[in-house]
N, C-alpha and C. Protein backbone atom coordinates (compact mmCIF):
# COMPACT_ATOMS: atom_id res chain seq x y z
N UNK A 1 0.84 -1.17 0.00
CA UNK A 1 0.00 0.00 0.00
C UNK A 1 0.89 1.24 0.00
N UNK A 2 0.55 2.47 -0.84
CA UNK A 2 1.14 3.48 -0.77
C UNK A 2 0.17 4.42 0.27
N UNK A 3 1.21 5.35 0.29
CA UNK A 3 1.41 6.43 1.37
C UNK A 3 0.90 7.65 0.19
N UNK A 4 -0.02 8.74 -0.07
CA UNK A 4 0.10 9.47 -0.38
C UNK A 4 0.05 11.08 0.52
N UNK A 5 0.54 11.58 0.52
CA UNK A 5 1.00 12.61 1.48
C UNK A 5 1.22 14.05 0.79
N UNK A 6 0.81 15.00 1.02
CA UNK A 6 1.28 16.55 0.04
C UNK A 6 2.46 16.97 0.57
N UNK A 7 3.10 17.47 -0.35
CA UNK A 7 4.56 17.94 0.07
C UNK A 7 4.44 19.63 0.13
N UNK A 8 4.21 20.05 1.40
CA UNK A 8 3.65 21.27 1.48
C UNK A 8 5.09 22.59 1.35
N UNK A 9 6.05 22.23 1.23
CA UNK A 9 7.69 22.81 1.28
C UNK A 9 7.40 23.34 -0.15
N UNK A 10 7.38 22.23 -1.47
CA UNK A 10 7.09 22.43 -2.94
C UNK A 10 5.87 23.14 -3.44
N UNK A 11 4.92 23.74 -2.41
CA UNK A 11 3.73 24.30 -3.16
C UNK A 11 3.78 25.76 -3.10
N UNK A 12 4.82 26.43 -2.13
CA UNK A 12 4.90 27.91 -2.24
C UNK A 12 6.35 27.78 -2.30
N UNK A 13 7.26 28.76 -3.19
CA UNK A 13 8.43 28.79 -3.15
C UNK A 13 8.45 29.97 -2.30
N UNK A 14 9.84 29.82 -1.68
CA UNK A 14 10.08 30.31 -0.25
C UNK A 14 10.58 31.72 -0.91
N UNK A 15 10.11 33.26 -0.34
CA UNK A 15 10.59 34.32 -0.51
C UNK A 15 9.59 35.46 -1.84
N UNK A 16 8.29 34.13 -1.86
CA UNK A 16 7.15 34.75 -2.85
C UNK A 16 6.06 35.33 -2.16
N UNK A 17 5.38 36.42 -2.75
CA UNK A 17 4.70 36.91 -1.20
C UNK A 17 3.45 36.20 -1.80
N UNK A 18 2.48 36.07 -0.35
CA UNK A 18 1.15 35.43 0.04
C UNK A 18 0.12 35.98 -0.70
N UNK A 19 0.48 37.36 -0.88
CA UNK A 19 -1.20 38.95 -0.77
C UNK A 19 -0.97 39.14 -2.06
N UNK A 20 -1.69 39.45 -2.64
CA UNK A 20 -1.57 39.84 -3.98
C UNK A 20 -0.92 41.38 -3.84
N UNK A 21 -0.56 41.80 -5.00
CA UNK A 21 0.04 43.13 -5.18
C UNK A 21 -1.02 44.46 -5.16
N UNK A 22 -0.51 45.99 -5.02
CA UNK A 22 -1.55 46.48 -5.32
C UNK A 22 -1.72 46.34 -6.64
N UNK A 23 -1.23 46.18 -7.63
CA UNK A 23 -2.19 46.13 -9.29
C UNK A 23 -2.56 45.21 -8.94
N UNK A 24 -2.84 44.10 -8.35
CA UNK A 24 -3.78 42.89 -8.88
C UNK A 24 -4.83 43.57 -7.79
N UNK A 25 -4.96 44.81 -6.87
CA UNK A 25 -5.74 44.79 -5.98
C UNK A 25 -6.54 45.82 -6.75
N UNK A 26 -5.73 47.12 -7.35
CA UNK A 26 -6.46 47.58 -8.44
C UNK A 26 -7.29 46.97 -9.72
N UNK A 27 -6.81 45.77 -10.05
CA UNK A 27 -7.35 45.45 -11.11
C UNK A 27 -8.71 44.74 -10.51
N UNK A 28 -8.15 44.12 -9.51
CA UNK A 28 -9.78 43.66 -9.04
C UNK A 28 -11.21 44.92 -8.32
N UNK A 29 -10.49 45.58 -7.75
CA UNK A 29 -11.30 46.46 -7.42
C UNK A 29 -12.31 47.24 -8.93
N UNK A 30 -11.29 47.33 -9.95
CA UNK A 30 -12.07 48.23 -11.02
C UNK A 30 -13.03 46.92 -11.77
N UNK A 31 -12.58 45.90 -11.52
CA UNK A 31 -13.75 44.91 -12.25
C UNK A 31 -14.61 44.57 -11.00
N UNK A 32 -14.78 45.18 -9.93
CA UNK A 32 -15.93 45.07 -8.81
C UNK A 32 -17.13 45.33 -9.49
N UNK A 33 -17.53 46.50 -10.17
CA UNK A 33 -19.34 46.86 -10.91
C UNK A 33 -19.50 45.38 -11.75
N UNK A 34 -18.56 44.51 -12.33
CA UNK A 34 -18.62 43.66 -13.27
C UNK A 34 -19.21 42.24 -12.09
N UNK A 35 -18.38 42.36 -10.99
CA UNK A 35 -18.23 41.08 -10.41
C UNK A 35 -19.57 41.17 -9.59
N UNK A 36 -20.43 42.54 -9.06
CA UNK A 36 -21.12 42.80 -8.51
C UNK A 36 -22.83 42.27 -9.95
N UNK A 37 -22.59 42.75 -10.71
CA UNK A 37 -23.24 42.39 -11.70
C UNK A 37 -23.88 40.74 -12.05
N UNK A 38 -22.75 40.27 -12.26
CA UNK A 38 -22.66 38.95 -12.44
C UNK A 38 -23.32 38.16 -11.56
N UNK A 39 -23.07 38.96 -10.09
CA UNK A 39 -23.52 37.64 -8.68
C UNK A 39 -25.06 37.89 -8.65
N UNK A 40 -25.40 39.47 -9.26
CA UNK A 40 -26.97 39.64 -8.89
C UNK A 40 -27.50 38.87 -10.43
N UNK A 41 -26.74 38.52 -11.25
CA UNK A 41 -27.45 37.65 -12.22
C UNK A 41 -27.50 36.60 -12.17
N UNK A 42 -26.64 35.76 -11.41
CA UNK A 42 -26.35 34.57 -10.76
C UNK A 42 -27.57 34.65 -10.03
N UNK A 43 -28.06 35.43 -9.15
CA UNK A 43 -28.83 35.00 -8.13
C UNK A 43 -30.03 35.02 -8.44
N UNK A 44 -30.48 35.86 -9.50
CA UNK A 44 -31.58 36.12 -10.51
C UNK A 44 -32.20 34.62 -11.30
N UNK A 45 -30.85 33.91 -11.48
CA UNK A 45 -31.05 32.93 -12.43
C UNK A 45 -31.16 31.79 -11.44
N UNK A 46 -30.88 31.49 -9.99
CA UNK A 46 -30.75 30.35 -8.98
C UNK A 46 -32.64 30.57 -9.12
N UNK A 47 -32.88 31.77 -8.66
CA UNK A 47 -34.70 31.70 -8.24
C UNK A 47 -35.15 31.37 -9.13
N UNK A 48 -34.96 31.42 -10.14
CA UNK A 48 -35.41 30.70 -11.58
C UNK A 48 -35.66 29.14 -11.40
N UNK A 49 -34.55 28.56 -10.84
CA UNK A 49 -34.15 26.81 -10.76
C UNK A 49 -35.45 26.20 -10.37
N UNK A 50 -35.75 26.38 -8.91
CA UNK A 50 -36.65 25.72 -8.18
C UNK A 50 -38.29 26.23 -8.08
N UNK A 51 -39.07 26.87 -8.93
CA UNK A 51 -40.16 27.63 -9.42
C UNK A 51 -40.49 27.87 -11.01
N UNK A 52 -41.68 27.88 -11.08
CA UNK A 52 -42.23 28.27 -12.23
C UNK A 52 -41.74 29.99 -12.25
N UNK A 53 -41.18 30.52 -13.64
CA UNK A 53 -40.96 32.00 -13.72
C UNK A 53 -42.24 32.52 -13.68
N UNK A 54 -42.48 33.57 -13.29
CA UNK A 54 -43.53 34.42 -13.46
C UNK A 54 -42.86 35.66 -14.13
N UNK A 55 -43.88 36.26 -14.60
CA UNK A 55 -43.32 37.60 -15.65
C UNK A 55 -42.19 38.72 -15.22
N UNK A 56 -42.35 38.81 -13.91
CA UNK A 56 -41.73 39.65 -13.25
C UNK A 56 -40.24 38.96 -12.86
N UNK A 57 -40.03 37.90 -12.71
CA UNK A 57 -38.95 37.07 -12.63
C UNK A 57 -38.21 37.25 -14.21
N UNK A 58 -38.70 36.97 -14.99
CA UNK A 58 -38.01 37.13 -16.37
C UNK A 58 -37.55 38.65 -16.55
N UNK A 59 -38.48 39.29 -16.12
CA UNK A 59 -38.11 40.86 -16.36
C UNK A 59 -36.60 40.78 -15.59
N UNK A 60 -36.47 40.34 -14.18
CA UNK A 60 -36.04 40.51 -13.52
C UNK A 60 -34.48 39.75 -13.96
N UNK A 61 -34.52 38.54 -14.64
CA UNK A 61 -33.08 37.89 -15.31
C UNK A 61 -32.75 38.69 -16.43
N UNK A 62 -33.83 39.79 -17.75
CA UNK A 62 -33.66 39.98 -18.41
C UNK A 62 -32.83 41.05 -17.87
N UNK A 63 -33.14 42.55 -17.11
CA UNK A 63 -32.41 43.85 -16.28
C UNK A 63 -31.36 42.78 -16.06
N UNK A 64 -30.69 42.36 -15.23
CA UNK A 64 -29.82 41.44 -14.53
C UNK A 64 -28.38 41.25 -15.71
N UNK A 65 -29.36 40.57 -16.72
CA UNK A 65 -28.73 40.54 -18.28
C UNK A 65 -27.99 41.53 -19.04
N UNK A 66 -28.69 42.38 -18.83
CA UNK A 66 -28.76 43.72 -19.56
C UNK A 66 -27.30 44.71 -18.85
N UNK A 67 -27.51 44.28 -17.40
CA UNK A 67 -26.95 45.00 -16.71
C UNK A 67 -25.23 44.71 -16.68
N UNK A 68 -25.57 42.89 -16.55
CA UNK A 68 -24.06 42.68 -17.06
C UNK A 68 -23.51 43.27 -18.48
N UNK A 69 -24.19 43.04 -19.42
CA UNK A 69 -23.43 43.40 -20.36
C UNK A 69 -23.05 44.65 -20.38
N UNK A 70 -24.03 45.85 -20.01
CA UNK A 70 -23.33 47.23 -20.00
C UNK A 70 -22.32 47.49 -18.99
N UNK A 71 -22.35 46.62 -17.89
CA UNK A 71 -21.24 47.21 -17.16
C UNK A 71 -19.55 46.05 -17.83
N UNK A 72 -19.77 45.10 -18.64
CA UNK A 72 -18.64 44.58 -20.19
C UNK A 72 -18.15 45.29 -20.98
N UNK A 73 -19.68 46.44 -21.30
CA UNK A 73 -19.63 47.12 -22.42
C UNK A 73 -18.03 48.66 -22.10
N UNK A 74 -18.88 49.02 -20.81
CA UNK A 74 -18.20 50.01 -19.80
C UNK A 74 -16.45 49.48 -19.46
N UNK A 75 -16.48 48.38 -19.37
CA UNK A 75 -15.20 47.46 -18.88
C UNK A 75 -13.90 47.94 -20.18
N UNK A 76 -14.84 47.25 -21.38
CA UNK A 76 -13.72 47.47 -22.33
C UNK A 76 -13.88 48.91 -23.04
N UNK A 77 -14.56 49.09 -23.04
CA UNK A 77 -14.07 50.54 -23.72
C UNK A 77 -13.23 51.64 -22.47
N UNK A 78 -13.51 51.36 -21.32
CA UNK A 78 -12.38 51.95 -20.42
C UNK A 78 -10.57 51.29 -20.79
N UNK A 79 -10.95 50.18 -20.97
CA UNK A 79 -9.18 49.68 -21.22
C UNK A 79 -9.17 49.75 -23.00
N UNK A 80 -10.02 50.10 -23.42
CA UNK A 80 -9.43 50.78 -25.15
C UNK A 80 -8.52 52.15 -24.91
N UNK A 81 -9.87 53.00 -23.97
CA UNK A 81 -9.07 54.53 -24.02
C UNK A 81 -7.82 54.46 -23.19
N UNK A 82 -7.14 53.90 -22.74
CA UNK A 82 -6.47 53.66 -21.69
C UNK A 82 -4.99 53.57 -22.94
N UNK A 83 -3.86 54.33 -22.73
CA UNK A 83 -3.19 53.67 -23.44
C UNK A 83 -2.35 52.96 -23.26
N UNK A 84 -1.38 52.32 -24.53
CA UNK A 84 -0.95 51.26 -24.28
C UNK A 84 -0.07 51.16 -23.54
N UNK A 85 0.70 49.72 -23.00
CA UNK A 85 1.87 49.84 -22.56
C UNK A 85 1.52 50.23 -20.68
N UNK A 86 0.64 50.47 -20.51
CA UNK A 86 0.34 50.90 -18.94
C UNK A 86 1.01 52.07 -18.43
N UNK A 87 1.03 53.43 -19.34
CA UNK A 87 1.68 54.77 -19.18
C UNK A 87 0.04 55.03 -18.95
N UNK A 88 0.56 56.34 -17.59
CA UNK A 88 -0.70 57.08 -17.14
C UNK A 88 -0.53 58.12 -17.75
């Protein structure tokens, strides 16, 4: 019989930090309206699962829908005008 065991020494190399950086903290923060979007369409679409829709429920996945995509729409055309190379 084998032994399987994780070798926890090999899964972080020693002298790499834990926290993400601030750009990865910026980058997540500016895709927050996106990530905020998404979860209320997510949750739009769970009440859907276990019930018959009623009209107001569809309205309610369709806004939800709508909403993600404009705040996609908003996403990339902010990093078009943005120029290249990551100069402010």
């Amino acid at each position: 019989m084998f032994i399987i065991s994780p070798i926890q020494g090999n899964l972080i190399p020693r002298g790499t930090e834990r926290e993400p950086s601030d750009a990865e903290l910026l980058a997540v923060e500016a895709e927050m309206p996106l990530i905020e979007a998404e979860v209320e369409h997510l949750d739009a679409y769970i009440t859907l699962l276990d019930r018959v829709p009623s009209e107001i429920d569809m309205q309610r996945l369709r806004r939800t829908n709508n909403r993600v995509l404009a705040v996609r729409r908003d996403l990339a055309n902010a990093a078009a005008r943005r120029p290249a190379g990551g100069a402010a």
